[in-house]
N, C-alpha and C. Protein backbone atom coordinates (compact mmCIF):
# COMPACT_ATOMS: atom_id res chain seq x y z
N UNK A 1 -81.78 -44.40 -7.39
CA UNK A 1 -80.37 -44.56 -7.14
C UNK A 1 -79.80 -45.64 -8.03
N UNK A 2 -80.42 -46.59 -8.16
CA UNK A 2 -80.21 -47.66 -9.02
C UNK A 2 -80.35 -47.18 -10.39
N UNK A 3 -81.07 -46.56 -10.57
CA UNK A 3 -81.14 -45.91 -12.32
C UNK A 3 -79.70 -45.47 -12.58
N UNK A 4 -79.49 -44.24 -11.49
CA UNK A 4 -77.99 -43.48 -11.69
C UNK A 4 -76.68 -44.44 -11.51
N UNK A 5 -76.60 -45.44 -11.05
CA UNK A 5 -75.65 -46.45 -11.03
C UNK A 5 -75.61 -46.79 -12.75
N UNK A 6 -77.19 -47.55 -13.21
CA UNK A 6 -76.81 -47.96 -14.44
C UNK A 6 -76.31 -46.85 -15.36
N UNK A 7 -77.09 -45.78 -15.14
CA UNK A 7 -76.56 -44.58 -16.11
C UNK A 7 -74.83 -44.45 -16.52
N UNK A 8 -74.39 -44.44 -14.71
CA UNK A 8 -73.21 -44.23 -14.76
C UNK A 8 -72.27 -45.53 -15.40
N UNK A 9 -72.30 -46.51 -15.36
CA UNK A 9 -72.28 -47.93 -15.92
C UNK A 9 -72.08 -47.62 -17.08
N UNK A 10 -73.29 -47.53 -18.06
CA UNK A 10 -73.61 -47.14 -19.41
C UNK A 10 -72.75 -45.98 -19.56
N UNK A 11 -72.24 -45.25 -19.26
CA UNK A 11 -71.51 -43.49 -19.46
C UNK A 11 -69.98 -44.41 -19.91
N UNK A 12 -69.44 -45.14 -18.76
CA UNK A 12 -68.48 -45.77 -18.78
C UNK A 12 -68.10 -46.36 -19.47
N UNK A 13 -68.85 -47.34 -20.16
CA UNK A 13 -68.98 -48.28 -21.16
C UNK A 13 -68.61 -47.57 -22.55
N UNK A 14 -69.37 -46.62 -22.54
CA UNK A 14 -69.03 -46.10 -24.16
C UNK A 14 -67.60 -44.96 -23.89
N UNK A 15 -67.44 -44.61 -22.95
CA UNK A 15 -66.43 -43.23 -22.54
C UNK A 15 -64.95 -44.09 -22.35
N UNK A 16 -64.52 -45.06 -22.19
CA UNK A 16 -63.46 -45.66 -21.79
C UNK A 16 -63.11 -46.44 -23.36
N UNK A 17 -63.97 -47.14 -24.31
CA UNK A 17 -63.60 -47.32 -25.33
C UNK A 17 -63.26 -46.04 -26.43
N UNK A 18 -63.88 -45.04 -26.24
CA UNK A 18 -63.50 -43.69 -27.01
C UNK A 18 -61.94 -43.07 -26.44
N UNK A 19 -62.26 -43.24 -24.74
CA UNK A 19 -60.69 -42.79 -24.58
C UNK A 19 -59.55 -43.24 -25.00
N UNK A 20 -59.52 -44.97 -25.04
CA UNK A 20 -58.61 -45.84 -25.92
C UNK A 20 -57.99 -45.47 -26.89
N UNK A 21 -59.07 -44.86 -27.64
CA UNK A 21 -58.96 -44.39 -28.97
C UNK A 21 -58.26 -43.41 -29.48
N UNK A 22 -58.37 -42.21 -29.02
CA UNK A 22 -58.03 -40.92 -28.79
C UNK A 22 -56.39 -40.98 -29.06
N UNK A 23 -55.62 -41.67 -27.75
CA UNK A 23 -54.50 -41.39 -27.84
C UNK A 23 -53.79 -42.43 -29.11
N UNK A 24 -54.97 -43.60 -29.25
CA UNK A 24 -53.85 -44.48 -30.69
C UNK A 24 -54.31 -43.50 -31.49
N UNK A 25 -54.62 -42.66 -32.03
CA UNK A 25 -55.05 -42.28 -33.02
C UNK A 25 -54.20 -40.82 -33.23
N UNK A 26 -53.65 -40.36 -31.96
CA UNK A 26 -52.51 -39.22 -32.03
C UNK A 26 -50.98 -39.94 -32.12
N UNK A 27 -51.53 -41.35 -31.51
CA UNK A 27 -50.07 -42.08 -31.56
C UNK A 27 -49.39 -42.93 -32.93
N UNK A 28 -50.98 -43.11 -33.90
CA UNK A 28 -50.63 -43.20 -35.29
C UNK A 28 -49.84 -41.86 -35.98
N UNK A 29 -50.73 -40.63 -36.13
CA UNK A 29 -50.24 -39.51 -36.53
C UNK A 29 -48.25 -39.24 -35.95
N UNK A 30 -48.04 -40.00 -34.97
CA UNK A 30 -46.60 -39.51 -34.19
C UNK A 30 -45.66 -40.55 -35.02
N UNK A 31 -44.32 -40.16 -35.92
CA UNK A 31 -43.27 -41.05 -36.44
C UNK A 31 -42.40 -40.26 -35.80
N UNK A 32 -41.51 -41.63 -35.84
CA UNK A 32 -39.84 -41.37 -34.90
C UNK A 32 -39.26 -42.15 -36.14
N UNK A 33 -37.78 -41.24 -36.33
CA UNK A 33 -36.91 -42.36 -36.58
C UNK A 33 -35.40 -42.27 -36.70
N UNK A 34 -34.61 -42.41 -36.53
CA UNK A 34 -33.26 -42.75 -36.09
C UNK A 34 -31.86 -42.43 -37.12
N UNK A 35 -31.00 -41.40 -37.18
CA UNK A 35 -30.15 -41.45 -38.24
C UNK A 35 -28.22 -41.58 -37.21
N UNK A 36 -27.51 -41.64 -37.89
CA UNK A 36 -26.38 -42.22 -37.34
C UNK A 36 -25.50 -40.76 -38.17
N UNK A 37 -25.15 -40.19 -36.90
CA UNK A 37 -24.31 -38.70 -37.53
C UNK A 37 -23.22 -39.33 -38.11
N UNK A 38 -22.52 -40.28 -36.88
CA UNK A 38 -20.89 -40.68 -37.92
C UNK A 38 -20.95 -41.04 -38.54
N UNK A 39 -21.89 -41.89 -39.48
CA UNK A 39 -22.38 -42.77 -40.89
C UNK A 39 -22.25 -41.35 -41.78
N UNK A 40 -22.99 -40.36 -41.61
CA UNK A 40 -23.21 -39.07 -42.36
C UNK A 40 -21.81 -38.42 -42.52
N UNK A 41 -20.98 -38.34 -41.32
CA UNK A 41 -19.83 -37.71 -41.33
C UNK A 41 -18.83 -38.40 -42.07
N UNK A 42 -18.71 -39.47 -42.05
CA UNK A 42 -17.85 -40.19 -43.11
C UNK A 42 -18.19 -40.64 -44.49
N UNK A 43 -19.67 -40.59 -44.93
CA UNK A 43 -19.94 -40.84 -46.09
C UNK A 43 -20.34 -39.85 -47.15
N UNK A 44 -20.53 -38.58 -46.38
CA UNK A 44 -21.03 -37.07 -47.02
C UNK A 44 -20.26 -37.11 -48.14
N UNK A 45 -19.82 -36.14 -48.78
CA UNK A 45 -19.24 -35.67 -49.26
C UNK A 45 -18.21 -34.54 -48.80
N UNK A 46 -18.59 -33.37 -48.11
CA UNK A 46 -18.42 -32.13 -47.65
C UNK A 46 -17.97 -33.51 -46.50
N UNK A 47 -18.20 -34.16 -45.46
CA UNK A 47 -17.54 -34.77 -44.47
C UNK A 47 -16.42 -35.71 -45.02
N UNK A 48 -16.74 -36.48 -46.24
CA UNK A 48 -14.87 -36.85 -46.32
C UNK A 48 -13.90 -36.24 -46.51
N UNK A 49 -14.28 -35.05 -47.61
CA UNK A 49 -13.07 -33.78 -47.30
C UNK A 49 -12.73 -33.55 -46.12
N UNK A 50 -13.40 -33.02 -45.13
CA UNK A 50 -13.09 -32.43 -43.92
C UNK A 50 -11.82 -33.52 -43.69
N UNK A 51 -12.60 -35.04 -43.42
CA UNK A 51 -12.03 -35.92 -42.64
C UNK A 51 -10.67 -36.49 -42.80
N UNK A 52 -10.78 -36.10 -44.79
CA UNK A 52 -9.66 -35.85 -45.41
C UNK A 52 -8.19 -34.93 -45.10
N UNK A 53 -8.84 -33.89 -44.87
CA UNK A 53 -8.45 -32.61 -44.32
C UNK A 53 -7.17 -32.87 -43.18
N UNK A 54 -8.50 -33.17 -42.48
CA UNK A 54 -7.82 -33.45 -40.95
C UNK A 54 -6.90 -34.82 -41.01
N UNK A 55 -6.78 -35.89 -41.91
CA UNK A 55 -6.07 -36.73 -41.76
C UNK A 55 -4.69 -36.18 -42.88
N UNK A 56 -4.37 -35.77 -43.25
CA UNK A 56 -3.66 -34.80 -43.93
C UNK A 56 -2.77 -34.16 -43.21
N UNK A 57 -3.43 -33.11 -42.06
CA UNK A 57 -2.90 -32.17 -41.25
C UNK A 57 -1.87 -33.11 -40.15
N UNK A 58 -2.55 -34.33 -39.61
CA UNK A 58 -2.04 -35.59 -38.69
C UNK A 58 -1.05 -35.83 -39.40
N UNK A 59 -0.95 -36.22 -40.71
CA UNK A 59 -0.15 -36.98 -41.83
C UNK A 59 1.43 -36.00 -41.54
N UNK A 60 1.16 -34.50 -41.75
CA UNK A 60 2.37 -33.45 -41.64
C UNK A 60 2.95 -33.61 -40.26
N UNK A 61 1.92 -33.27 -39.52
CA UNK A 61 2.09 -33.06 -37.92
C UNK A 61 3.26 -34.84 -37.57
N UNK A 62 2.78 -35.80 -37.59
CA UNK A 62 3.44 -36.78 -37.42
C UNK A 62 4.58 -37.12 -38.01
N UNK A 63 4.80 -36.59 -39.56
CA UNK A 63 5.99 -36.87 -39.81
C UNK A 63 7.27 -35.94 -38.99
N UNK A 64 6.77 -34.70 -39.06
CA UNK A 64 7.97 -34.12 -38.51
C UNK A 64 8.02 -34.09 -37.16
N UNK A 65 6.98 -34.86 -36.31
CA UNK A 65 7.39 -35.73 -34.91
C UNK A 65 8.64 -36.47 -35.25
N UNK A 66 8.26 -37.38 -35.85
CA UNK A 66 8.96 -38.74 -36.63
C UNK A 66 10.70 -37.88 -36.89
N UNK A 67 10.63 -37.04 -38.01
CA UNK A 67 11.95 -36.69 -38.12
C UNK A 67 12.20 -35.63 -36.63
N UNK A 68 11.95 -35.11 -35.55
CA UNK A 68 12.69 -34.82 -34.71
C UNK A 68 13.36 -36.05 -33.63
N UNK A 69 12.45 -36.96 -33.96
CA UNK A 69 12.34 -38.06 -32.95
C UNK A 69 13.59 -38.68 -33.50
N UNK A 70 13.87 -39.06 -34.88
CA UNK A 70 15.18 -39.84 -35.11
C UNK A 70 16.19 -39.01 -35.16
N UNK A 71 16.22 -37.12 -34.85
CA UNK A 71 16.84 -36.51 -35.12
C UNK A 71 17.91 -36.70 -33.40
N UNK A 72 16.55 -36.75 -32.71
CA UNK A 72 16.98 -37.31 -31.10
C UNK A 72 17.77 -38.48 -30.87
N UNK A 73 17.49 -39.39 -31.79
CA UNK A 73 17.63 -40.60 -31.58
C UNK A 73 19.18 -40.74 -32.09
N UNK A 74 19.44 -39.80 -33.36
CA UNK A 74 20.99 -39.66 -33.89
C UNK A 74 21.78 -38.96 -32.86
N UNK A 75 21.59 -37.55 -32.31
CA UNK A 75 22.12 -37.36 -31.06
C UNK A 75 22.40 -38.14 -30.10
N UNK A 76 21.19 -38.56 -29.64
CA UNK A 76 21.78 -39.58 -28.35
C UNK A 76 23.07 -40.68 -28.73
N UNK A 77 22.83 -41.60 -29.62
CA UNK A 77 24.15 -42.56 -30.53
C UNK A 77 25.54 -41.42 -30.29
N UNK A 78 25.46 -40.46 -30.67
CA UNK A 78 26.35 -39.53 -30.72
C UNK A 78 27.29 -39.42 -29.67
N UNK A 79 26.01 -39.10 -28.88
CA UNK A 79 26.35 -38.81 -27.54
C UNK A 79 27.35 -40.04 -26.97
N UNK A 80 26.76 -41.50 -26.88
CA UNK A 80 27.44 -42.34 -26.33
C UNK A 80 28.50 -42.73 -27.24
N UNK A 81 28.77 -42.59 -28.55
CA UNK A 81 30.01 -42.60 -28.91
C UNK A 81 31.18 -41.68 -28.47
N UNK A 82 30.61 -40.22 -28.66
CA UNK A 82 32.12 -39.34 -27.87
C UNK A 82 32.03 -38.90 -26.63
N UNK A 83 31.62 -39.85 -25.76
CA UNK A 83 30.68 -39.54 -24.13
C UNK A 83 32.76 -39.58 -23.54
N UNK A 84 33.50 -40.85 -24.27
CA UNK A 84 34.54 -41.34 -23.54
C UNK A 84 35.67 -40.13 -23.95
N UNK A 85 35.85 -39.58 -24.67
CA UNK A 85 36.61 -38.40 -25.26
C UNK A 85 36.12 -36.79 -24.41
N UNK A 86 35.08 -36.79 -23.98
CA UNK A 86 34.72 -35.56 -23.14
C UNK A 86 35.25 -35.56 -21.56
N UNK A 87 35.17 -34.31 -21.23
CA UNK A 87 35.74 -34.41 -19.83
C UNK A 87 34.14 -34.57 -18.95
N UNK A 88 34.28 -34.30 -17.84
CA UNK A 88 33.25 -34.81 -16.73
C UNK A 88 32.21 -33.47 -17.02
N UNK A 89 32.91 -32.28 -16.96
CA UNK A 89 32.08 -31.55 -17.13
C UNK A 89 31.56 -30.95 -18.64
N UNK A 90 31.93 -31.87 -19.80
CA UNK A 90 31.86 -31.34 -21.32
C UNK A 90 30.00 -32.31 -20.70
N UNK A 91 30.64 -33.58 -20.69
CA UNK A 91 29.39 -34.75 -20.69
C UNK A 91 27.73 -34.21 -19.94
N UNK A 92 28.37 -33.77 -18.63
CA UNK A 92 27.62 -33.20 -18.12
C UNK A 92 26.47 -31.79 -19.05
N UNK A 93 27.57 -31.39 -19.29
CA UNK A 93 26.87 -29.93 -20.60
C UNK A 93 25.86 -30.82 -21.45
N UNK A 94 26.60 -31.43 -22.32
CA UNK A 94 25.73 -31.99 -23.50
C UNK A 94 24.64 -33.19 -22.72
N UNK A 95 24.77 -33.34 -22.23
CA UNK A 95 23.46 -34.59 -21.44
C UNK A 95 22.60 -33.66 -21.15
N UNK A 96 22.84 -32.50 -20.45
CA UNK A 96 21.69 -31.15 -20.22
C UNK A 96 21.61 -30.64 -21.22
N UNK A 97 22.06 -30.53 -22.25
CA UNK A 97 21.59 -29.91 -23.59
C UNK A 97 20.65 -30.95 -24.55
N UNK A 98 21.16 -32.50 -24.19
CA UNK A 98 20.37 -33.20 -24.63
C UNK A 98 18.96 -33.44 -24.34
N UNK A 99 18.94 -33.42 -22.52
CA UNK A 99 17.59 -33.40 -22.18
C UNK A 99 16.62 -32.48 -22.34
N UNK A 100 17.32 -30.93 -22.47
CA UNK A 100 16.21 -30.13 -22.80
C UNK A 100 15.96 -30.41 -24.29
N UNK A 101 16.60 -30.85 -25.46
CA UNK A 101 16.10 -31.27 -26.20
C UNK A 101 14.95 -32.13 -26.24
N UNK A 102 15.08 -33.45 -25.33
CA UNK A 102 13.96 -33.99 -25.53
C UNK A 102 12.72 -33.76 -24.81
N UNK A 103 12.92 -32.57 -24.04
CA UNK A 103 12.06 -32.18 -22.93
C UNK A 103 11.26 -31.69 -23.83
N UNK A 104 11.84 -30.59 -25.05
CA UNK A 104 11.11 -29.86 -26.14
C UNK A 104 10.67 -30.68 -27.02
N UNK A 105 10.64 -31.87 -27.40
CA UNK A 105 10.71 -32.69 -28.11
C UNK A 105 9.04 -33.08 -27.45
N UNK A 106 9.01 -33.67 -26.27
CA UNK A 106 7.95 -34.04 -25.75
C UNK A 106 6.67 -33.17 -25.44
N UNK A 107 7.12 -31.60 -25.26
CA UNK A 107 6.05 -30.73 -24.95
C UNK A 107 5.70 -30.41 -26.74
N UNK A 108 6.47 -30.37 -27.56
CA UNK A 108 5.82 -30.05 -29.29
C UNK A 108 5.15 -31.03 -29.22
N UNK A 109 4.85 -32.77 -28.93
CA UNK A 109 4.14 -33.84 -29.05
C UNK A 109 2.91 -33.55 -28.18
N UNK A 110 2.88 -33.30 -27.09
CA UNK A 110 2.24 -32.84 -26.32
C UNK A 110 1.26 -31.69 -26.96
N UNK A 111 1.39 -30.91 -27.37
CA UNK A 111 0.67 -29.49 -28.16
C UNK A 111 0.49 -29.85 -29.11
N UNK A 112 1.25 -30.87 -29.81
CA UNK A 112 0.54 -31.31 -30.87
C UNK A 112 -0.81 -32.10 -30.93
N UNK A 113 -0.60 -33.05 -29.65
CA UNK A 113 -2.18 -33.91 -29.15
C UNK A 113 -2.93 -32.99 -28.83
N UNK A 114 -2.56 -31.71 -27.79
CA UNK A 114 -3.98 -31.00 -27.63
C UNK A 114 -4.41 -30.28 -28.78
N UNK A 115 -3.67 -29.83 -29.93
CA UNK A 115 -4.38 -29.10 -31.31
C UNK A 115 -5.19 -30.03 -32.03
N UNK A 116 -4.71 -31.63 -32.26
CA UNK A 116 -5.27 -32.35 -32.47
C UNK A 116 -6.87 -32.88 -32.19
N UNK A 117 -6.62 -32.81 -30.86
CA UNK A 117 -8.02 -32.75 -30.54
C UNK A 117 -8.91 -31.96 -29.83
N UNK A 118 -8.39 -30.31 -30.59
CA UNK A 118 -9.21 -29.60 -30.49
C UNK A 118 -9.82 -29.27 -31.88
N UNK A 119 -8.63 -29.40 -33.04
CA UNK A 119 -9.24 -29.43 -34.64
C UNK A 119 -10.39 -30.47 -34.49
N UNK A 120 -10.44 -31.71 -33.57
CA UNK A 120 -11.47 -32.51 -33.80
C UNK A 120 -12.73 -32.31 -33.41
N UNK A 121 -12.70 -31.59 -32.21
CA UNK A 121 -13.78 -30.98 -31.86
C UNK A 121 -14.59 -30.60 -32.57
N UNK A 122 -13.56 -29.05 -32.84
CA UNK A 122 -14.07 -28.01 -33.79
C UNK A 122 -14.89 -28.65 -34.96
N UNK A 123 -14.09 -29.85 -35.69
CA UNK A 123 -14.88 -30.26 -36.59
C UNK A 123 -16.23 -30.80 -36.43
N UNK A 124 -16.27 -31.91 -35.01
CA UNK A 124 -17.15 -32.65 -34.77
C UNK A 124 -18.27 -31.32 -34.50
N UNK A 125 -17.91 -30.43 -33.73
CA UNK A 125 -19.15 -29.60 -33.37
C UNK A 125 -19.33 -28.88 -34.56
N UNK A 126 -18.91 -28.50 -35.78
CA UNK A 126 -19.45 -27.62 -36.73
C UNK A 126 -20.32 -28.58 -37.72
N UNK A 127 -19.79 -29.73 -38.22
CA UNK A 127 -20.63 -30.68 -38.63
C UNK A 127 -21.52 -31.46 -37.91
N UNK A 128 -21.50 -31.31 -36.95
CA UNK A 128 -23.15 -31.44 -35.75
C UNK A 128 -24.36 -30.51 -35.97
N UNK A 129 -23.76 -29.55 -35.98
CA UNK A 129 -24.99 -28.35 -36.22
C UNK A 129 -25.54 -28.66 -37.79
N UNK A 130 -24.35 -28.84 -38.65
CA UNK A 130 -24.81 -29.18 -40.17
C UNK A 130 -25.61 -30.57 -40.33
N UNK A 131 -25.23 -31.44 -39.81
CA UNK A 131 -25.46 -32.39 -40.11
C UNK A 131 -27.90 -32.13 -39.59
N UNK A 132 -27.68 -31.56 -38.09
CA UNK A 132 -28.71 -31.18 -37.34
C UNK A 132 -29.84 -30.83 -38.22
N UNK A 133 -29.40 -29.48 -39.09
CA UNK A 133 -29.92 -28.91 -40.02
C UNK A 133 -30.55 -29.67 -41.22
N UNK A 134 -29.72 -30.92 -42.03
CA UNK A 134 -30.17 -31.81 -42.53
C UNK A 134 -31.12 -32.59 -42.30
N UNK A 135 -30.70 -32.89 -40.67
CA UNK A 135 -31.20 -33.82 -40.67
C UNK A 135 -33.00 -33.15 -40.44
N UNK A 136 -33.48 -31.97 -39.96
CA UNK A 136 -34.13 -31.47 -39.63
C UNK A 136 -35.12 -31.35 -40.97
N UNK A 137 -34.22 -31.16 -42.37
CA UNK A 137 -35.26 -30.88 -42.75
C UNK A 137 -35.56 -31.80 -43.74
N UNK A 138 -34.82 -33.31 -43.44
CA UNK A 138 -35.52 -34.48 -43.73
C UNK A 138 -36.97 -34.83 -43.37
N UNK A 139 -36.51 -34.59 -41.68
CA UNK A 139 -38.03 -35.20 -40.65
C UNK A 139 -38.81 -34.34 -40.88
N UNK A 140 -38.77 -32.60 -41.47
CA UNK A 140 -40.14 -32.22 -41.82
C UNK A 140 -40.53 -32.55 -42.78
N UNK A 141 -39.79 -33.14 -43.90
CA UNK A 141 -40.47 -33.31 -45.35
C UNK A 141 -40.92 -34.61 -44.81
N UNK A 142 -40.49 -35.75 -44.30
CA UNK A 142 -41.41 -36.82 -44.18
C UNK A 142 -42.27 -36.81 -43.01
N UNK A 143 -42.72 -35.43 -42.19
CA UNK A 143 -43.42 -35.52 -41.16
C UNK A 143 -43.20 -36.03 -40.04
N UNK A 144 -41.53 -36.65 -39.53
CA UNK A 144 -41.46 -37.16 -38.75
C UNK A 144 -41.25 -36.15 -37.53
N UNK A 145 -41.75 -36.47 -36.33
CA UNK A 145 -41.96 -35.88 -34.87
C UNK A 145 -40.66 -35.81 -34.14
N UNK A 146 -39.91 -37.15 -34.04
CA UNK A 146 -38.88 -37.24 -33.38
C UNK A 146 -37.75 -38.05 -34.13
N UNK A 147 -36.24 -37.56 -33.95
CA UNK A 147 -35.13 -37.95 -34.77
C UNK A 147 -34.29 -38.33 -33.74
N UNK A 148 -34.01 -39.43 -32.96
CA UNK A 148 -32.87 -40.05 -32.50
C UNK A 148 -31.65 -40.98 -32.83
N UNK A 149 -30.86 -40.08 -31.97
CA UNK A 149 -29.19 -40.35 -32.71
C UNK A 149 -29.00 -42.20 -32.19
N UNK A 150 -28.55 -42.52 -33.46
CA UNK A 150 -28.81 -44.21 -33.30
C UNK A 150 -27.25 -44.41 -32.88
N UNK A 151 -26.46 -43.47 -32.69
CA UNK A 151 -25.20 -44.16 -32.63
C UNK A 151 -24.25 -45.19 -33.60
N UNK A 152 -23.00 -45.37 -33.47
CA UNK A 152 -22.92 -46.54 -34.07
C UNK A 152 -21.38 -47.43 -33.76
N UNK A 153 -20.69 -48.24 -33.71
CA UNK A 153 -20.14 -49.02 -33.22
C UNK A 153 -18.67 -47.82 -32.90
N UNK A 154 -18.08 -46.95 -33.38
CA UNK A 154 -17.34 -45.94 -32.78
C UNK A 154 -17.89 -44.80 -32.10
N UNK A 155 -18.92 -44.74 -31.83
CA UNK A 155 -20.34 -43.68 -30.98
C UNK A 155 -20.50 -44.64 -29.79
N UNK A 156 -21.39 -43.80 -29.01
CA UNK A 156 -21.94 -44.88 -28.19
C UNK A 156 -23.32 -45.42 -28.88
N UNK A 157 -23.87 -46.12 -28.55
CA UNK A 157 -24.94 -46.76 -29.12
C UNK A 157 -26.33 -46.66 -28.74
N UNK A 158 -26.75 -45.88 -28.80
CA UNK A 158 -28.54 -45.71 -28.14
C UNK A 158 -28.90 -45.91 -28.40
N UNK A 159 -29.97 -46.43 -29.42
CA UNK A 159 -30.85 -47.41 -30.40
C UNK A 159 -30.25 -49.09 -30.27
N UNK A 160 -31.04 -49.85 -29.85
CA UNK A 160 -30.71 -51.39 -29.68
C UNK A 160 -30.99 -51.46 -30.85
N UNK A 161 -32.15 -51.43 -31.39
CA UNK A 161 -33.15 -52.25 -32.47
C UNK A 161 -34.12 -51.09 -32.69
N UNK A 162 -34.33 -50.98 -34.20
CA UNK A 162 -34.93 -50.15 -35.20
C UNK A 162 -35.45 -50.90 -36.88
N UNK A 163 -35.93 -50.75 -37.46
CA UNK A 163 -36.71 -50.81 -38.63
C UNK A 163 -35.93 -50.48 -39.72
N UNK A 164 -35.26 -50.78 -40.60
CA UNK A 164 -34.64 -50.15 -41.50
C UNK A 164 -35.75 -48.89 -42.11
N UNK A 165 -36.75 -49.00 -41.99
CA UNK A 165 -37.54 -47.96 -42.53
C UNK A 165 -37.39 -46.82 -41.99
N UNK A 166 -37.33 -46.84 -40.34
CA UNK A 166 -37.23 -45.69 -39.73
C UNK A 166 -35.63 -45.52 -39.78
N UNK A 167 -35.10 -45.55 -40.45
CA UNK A 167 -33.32 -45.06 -40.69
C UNK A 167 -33.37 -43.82 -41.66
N UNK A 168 -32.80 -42.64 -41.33
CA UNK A 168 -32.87 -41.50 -42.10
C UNK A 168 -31.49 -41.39 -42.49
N UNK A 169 -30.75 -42.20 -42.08
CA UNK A 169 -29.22 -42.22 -42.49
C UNK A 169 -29.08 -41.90 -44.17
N UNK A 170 -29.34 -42.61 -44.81
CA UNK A 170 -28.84 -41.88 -46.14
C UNK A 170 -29.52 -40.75 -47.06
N UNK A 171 -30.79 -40.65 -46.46
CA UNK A 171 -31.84 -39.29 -46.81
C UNK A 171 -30.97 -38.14 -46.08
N UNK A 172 -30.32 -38.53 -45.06
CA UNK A 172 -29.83 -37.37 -44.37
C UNK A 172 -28.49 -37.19 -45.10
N UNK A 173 -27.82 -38.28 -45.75
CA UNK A 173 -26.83 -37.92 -46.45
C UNK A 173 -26.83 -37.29 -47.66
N UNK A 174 -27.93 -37.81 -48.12
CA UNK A 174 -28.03 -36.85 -49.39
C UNK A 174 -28.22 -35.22 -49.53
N UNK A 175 -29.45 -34.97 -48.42
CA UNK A 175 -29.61 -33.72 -48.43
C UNK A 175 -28.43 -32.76 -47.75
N UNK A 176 -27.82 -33.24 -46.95
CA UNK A 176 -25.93 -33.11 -46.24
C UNK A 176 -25.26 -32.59 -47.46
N UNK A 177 -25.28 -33.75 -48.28
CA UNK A 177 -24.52 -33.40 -49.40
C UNK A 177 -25.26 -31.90 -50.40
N UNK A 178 -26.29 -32.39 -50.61
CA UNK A 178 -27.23 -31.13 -51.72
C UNK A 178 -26.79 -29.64 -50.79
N UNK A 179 -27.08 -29.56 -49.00
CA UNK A 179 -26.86 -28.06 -48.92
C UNK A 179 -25.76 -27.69 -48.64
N UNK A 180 -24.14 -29.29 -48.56
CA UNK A 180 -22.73 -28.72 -48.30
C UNK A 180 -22.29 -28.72 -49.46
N UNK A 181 -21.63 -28.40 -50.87
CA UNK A 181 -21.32 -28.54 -51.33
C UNK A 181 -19.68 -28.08 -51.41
């Protein structure tokens, strides 16, 4: 009985330093490392156009907010200059003609924010998948296992602390750029 104690002793001894082993040795073979999509999306190439694009489209969209808005703004002046020359019921007319003006005024602003940020979407989700793709076939050429989104100060932030080594951020930009052209 005492033999099989030491046996088992001795089994232990060598079986618990091999197990140690085992998993550092799959856990060497395992790299992670971290790239920042909005870094990619604004520094691409194919992503400053877009971003270009879309600040462009804002650029139109806002001005001719802008000119209905002072177009409102000349009416109304209007209004209270020949408010004293109208009768009770002229004033009445044009104050309801005025407000549905700005009623329309506010729902085009309105449809304009939701197109706004649905073009952003659209963008953010089509250059997600692209960016994905890049980034994908960075981590197979350098063998890496796992690619987490590091976020970055307009993102939320998931990565505290990382390695500049493990940053795929501008490998991912390049190849971004090589398959968007």
């Amino acid at each position: 009985m005492r033999n099989l104690a030491l046996r088992m002793r001795f089994f232990l001894v060598l079986l618990i330093p091999i197990g140690l082993l085992i998993p550092h040795a799959q856990a060497a073979d395992f790299k992670m490392a971290v790239v920042d999509p909005q870094s990619v999306l604004e520094n691409s190439k194919a992503g400053k156009r877009a971003l270009d694009g879309l600040k462009e489209y804002v650029s139109i969209r806002q001005k001719l907010l802008a000119k209905d808005e002072e177009d409102l703004r000349n009416q109304e002046k209007q209004l209270k200059e020949q408010a004293s020359k109208w009768s009770d019921a002229e004033k009445k007319e044009k104050e309801t003609q005025f407000r549905t003006k700005v009623q329309d005024f506010q729902k085009r602003a309105q449809d304009f924010n939701q197109e706004l940020q649905k073009k952003q979407k659209e963008l953010v989700d089509e250059y997600m998948k692209k960016i994905s793709v890049a980034t994908q076939a960075v981590a197979e050429k350098g063998n890496v296992a796992l690619v987490v989104d590091k976020g970055s100060e307009q993102t939320v932030k998931i990565v505290i602390y990382n390695k500049d080594t493990i940053d795929l951020t501008n490998q991912v930009i390049k190849e971004f750029d090589r398959t968007n052209k």
